[in-house]
C-alpha atoms as a PDB file:
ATOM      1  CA  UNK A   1      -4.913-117.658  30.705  1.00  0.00           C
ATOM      2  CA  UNK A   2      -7.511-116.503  33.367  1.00  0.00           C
ATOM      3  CA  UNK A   3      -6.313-114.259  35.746  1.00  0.00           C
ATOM      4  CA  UNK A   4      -8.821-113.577  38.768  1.00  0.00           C
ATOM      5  CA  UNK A   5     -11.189-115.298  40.377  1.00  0.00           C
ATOM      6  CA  UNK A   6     -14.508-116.823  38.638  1.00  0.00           C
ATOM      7  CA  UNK A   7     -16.799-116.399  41.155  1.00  0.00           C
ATOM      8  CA  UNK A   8     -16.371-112.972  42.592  1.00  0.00           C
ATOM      9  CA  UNK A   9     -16.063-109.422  41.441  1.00  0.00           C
ATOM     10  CA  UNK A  10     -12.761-107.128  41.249  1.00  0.00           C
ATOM     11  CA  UNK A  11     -15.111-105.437  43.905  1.00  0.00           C
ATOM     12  CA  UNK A  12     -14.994-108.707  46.042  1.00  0.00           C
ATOM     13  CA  UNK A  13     -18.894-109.156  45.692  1.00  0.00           C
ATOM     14  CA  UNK A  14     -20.393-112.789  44.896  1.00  0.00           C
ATOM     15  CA  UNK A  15     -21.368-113.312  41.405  1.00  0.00           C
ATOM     16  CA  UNK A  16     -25.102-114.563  40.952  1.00  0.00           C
ATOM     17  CA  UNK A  17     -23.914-117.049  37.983  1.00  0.00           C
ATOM     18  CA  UNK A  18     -21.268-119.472  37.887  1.00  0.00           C
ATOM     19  CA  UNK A  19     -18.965-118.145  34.895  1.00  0.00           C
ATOM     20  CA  UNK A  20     -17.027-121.983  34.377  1.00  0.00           C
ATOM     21  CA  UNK A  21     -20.383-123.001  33.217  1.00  0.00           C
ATOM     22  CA  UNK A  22     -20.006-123.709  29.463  1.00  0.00           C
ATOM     23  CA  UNK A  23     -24.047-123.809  28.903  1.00  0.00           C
ATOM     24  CA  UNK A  24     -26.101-120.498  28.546  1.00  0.00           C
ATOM     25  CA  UNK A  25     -29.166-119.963  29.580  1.00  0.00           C
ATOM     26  CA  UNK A  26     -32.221-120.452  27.037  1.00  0.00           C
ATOM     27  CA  UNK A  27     -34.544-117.648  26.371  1.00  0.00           C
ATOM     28  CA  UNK A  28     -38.052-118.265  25.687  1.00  0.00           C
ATOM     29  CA  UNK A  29     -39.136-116.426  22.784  1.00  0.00           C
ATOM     30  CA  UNK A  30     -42.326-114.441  23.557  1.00  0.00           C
ATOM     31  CA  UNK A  31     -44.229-112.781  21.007  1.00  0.00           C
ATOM     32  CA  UNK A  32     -44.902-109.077  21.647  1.00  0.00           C
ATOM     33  CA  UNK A  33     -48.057-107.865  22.711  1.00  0.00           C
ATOM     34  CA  UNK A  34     -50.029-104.745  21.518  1.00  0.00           C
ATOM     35  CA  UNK A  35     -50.280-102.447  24.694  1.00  0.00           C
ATOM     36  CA  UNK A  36     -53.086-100.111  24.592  1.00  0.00           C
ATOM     37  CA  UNK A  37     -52.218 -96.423  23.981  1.00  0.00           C
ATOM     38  CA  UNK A  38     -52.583 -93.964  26.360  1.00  0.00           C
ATOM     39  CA  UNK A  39     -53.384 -90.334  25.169  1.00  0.00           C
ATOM     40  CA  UNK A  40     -53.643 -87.438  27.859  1.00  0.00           C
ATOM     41  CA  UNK A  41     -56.282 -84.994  27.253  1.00  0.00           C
ATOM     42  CA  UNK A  42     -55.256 -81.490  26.996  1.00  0.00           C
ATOM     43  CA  UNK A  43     -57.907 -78.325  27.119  1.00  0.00           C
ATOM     44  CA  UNK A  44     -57.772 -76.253  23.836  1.00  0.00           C
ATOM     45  CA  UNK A  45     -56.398 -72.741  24.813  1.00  0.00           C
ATOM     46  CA  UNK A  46     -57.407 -70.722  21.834  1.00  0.00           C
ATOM     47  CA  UNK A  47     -54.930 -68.041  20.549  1.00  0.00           C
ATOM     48  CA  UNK A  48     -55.702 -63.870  21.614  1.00  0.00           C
ATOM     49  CA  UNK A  49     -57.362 -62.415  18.904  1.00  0.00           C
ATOM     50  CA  UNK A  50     -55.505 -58.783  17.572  1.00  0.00           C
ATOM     51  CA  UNK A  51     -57.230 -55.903  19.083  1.00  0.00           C
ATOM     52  CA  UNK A  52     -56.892 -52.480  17.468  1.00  0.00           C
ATOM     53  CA  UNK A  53     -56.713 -50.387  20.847  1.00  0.00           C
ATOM     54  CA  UNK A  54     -54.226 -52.226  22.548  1.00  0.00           C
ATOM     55  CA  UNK A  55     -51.994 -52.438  19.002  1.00  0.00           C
ATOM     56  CA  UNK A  56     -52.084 -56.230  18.443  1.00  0.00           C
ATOM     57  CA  UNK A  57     -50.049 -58.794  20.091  1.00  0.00           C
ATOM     58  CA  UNK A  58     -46.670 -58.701  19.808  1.00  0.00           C
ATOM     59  CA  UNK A  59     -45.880 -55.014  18.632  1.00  0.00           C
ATOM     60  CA  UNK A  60     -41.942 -54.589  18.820  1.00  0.00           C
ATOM     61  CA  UNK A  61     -40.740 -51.618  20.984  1.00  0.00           C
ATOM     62  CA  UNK A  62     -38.524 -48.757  19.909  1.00  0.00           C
ATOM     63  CA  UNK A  63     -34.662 -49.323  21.263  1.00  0.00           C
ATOM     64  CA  UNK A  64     -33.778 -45.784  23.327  1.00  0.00           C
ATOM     65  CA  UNK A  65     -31.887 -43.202  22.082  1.00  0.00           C
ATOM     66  CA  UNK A  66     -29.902 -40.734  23.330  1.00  0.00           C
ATOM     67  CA  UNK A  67     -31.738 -37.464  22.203  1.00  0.00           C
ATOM     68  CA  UNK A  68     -29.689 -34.868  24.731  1.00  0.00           C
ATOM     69  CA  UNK A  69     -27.066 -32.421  24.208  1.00  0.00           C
ATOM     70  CA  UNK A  70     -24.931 -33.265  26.702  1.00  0.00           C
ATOM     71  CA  UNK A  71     -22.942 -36.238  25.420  1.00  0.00           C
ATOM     72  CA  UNK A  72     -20.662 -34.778  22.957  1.00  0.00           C
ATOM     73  CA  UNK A  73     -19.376 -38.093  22.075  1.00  0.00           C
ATOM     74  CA  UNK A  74     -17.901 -41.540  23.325  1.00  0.00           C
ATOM     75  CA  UNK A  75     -14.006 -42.534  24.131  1.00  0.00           C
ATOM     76  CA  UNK A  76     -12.258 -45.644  24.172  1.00  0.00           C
ATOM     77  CA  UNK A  77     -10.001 -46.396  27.126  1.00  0.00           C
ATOM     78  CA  UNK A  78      -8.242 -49.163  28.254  1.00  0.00           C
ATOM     79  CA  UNK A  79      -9.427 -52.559  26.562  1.00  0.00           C
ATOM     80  CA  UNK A  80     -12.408 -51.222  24.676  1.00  0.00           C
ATOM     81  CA  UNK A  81     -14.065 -49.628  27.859  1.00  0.00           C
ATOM     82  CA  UNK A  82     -16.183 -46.745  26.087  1.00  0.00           C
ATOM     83  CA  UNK A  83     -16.641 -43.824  28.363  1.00  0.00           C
ATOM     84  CA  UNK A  84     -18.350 -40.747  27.612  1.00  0.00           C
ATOM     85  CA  UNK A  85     -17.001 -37.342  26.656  1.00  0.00           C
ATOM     86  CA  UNK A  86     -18.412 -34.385  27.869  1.00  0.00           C
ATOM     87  CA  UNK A  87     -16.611 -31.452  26.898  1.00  0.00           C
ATOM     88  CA  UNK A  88     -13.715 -30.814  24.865  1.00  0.00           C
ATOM     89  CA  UNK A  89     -11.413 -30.972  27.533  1.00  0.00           C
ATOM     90  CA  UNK A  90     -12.190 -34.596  28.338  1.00  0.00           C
ATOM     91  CA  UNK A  91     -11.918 -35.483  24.707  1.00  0.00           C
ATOM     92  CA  UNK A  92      -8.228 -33.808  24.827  1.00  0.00           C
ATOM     93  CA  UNK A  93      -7.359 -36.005  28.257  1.00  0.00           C
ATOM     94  CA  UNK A  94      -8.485 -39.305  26.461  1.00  0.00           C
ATOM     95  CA  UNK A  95      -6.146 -38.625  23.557  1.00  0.00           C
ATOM     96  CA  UNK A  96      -3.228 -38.136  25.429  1.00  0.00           C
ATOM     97  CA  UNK A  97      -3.398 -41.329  27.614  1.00  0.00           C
ATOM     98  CA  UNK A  98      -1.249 -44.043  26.898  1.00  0.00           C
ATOM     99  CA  UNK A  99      -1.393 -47.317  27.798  1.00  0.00           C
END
């Protein structure tokens, strides 16, 4: 059972075929032709050659550190929020904080 209408869209546009046709359409069959290739030039960019006064290309960088004495150390407060200590004072506070 068909339910709709043959001719038109759910959308209510016009349909370019007529659907109740039993016959399809033939296709011709059409060989496929070579196309030509096309292939983009591109300039040649040669690499930079390692120079010894610069220190090459590429040389990885030292991460910082904390070399100074005031930082005695580092406290974790509430949900792992680190927070430095100073003196021995602060590092008393932190451990007597609850949550």
């Amino acid at each position: 059972m068909i339910h709709g209408n043959m001719t038109h869209y759910p959308s209510g546009r016009k349909k370019k075929y007529n659907a109740w046709k039993k016959t399809k359409r033939k296709v011709e069959f059409k060989p496929m032709q070579p196309q030509q290739t096309y292939r983009r030039e591109t300039p040649h960019y040669p690499s930079l050659e390692p120079d010894i006064s610069t220190g090459g290309v590429g040389n990885k960088i030292e991460s910082p550190k904390y070399t100074g004495t005031l930082v005695k150390g580092i406290s974790t407060m509430h949900k792992s929020n680190a927070v430095p200590i100073i003196n021995e004072q602060e590092a008393k506070d932190h451990a007597n904080m609850r949550r």
